[in-house]
C-alpha atoms as a PDB file:
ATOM      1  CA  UNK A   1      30.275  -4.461  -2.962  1.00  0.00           C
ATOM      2  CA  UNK A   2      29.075  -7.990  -4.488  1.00  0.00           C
ATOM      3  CA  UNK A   3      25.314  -8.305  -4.498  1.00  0.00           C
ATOM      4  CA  UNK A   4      25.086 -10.822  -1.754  1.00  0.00           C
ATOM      5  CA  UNK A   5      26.571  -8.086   0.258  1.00  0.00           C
ATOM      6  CA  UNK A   6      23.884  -5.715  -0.415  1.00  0.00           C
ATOM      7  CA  UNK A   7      21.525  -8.175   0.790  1.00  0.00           C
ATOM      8  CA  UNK A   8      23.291  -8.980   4.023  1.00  0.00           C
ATOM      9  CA  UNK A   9      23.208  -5.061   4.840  1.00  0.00           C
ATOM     10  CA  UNK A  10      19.609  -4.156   3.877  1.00  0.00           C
ATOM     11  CA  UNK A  11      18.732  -7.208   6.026  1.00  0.00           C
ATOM     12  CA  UNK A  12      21.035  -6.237   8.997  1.00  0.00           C
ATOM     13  CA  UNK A  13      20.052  -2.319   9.097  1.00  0.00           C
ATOM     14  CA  UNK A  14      16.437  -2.798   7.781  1.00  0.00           C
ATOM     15  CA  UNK A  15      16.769   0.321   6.325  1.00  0.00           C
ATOM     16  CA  UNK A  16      17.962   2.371   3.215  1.00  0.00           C
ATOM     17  CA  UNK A  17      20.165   4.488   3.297  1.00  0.00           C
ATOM     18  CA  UNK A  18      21.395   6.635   1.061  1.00  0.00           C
ATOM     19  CA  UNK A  19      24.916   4.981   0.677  1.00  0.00           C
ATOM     20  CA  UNK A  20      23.250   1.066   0.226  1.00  0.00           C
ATOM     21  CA  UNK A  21      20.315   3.029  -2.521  1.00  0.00           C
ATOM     22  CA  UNK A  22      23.751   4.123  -4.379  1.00  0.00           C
ATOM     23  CA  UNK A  23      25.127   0.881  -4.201  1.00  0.00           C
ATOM     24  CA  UNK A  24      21.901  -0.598  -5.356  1.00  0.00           C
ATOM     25  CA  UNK A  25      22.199   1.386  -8.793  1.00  0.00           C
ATOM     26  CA  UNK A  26      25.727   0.428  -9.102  1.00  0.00           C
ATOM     27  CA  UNK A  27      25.142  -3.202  -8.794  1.00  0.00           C
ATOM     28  CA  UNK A  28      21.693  -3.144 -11.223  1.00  0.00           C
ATOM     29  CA  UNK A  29      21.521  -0.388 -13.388  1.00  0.00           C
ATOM     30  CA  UNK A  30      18.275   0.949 -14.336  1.00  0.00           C
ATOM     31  CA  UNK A  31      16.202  -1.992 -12.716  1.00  0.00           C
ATOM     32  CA  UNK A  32      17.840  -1.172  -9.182  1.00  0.00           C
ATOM     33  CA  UNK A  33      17.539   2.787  -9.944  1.00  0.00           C
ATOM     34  CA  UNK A  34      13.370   1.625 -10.922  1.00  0.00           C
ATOM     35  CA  UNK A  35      13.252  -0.831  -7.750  1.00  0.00           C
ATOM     36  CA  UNK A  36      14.002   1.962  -5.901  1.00  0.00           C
ATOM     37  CA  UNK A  37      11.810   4.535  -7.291  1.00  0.00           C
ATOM     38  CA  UNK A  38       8.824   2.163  -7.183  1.00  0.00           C
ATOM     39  CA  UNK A  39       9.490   1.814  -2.873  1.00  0.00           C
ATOM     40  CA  UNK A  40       9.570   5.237  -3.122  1.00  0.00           C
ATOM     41  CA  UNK A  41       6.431   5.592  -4.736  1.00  0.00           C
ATOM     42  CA  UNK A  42       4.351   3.507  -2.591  1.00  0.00           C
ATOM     43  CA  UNK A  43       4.167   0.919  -5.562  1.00  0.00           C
ATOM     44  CA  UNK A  44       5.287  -2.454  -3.610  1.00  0.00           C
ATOM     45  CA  UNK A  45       1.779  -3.551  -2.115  1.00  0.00           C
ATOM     46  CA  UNK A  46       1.643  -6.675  -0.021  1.00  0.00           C
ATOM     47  CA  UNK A  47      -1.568  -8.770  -0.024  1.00  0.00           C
ATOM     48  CA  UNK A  48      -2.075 -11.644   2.037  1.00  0.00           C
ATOM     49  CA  UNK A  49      -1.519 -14.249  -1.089  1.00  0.00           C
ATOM     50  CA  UNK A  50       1.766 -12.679  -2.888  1.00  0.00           C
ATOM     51  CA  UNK A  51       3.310  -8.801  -3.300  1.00  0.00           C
ATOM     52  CA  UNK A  52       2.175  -6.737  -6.496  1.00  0.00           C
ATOM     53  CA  UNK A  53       3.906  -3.946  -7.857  1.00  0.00           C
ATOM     54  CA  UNK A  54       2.550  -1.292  -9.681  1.00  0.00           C
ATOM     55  CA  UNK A  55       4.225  -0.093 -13.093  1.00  0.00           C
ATOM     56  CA  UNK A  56       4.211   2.324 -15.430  1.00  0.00           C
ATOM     57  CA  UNK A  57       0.928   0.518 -17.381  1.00  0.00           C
ATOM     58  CA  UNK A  58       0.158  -2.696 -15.279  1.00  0.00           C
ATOM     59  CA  UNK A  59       0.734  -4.288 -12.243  1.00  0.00           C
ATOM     60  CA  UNK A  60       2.504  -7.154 -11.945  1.00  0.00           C
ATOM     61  CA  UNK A  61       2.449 -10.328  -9.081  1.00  0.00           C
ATOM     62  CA  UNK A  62       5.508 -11.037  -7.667  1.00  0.00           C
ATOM     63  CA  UNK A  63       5.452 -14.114  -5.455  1.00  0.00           C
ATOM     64  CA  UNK A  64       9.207 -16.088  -4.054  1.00  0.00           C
ATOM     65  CA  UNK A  65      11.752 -15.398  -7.181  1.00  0.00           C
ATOM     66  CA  UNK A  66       9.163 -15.385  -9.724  1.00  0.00           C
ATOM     67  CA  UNK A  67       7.079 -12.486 -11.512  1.00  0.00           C
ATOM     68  CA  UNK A  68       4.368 -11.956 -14.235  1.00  0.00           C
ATOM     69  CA  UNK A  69       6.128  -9.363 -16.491  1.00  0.00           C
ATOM     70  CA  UNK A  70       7.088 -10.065 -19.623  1.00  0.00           C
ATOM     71  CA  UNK A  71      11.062  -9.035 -18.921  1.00  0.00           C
ATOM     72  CA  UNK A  72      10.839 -12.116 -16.755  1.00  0.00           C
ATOM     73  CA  UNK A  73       9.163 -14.531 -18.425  1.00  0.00           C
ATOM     74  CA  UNK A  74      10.598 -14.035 -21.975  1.00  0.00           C
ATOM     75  CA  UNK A  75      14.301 -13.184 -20.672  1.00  0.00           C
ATOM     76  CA  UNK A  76      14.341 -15.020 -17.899  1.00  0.00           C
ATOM     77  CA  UNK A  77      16.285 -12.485 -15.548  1.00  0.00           C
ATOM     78  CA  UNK A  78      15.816 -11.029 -12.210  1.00  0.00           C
ATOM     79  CA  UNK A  79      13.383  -7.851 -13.327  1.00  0.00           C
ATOM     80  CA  UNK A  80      12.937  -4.518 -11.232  1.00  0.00           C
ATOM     81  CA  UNK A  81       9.744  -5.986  -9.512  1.00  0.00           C
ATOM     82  CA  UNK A  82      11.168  -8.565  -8.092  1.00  0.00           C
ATOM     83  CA  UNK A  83      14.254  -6.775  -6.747  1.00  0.00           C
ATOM     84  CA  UNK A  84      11.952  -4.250  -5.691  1.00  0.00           C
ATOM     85  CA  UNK A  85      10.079  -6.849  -3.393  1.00  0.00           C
ATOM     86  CA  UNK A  86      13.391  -7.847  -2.068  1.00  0.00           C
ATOM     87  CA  UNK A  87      14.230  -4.388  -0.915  1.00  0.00           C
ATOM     88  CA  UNK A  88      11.305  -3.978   0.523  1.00  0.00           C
ATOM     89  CA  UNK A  89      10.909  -7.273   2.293  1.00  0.00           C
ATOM     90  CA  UNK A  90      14.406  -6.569   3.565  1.00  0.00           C
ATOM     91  CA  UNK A  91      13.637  -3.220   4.823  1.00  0.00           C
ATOM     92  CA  UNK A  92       9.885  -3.432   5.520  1.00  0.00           C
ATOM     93  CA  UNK A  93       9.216  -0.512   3.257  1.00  0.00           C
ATOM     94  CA  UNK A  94       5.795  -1.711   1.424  1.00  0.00           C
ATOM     95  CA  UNK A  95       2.356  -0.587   1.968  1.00  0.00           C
ATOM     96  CA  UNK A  96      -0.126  -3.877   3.324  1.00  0.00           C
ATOM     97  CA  UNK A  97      -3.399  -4.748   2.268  1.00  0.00           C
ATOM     98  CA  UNK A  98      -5.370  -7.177   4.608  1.00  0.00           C
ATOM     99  CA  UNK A  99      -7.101  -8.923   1.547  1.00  0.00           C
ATOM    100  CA  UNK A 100      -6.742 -11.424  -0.828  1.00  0.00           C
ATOM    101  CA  UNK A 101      -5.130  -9.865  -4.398  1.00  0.00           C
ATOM    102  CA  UNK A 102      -8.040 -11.956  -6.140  1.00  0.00           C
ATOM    103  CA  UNK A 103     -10.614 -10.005  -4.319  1.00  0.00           C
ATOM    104  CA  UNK A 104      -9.452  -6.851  -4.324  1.00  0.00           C
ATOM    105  CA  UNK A 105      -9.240  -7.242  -8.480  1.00  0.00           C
ATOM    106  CA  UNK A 106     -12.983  -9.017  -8.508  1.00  0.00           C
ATOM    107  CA  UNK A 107     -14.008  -6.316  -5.998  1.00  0.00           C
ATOM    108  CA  UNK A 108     -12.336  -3.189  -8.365  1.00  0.00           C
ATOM    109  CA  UNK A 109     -13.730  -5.073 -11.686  1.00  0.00           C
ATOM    110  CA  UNK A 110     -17.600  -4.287 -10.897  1.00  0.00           C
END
C-alpha cells in the first residue's frame, strides 16, 4: 500500500492495528519501526503549544511538518518524530499535558 493509503486508514479506523503497524515498517524502514516504538512507549506528549517527542538522548518539538532534530534539519526528510506525531494524531494515541512546553521546561530547569 502507497503511503497516502496508510494515512487514509489510520485516519478512518483511528486505531493501529497490527496489520497497518506492519505496513508502517514496510513503507519507512527503521523511522516507521522507531515511530512506532516511541507511541508505544508513551514518548509522543502533546502540550498545548506543539507535540514533543522523547528520544533516545533529547527531546525534540515537533509542530505541523516541521521538527528540531538534526535528521531534519540537516537532511531535510520526514524523520521518525514527525511520523510518529502523525500516527498518533491519526489514532489519538499520545499522552496530553495541559501546559505550555515553555513552562513545563522553565518549571523542570529550577
Amino acid at each position: 500500500m502507497n503511503e497516502n493509503g496508510i494515512w487514509q486508514r489510520l485516519t478512518e479506523k483511528k486505531e493501529l492495528e497490527p496489520d497497518l503497524q506492519e505496513e508502517i515498517r514496510e513503507q519507512f524502514g527503521s523511522r516507521g519501526a522507531k515511530a512506532l516504538a516511541a507511541i508505544d512507549d508513551g514518548k509522543v506528549v502533546k502540550y498545548l503549544d506543539f507535540f514533543v517527542v522523547e528520544g533516545r538522548t533529547s527531546s525534540y518539538i515537533v509542530e505541523d511538518d516541521f521538527c528540531t532534530c538534526s535528521d531534519f534539519l540537516y537532511r531535510g526528510r520526514t524523520c521518525w518524530h514527525l511520523l510518529a506525531v502523525r500516527i498518533a494524531l491519526a489514532t489519538g494515541t499520545y499522552r496530553s499535558v495541559d501546559r505550555w512546553y515553555q513552562d513545563q521546561m522553565r518549571d523542570s530547569s529550577r
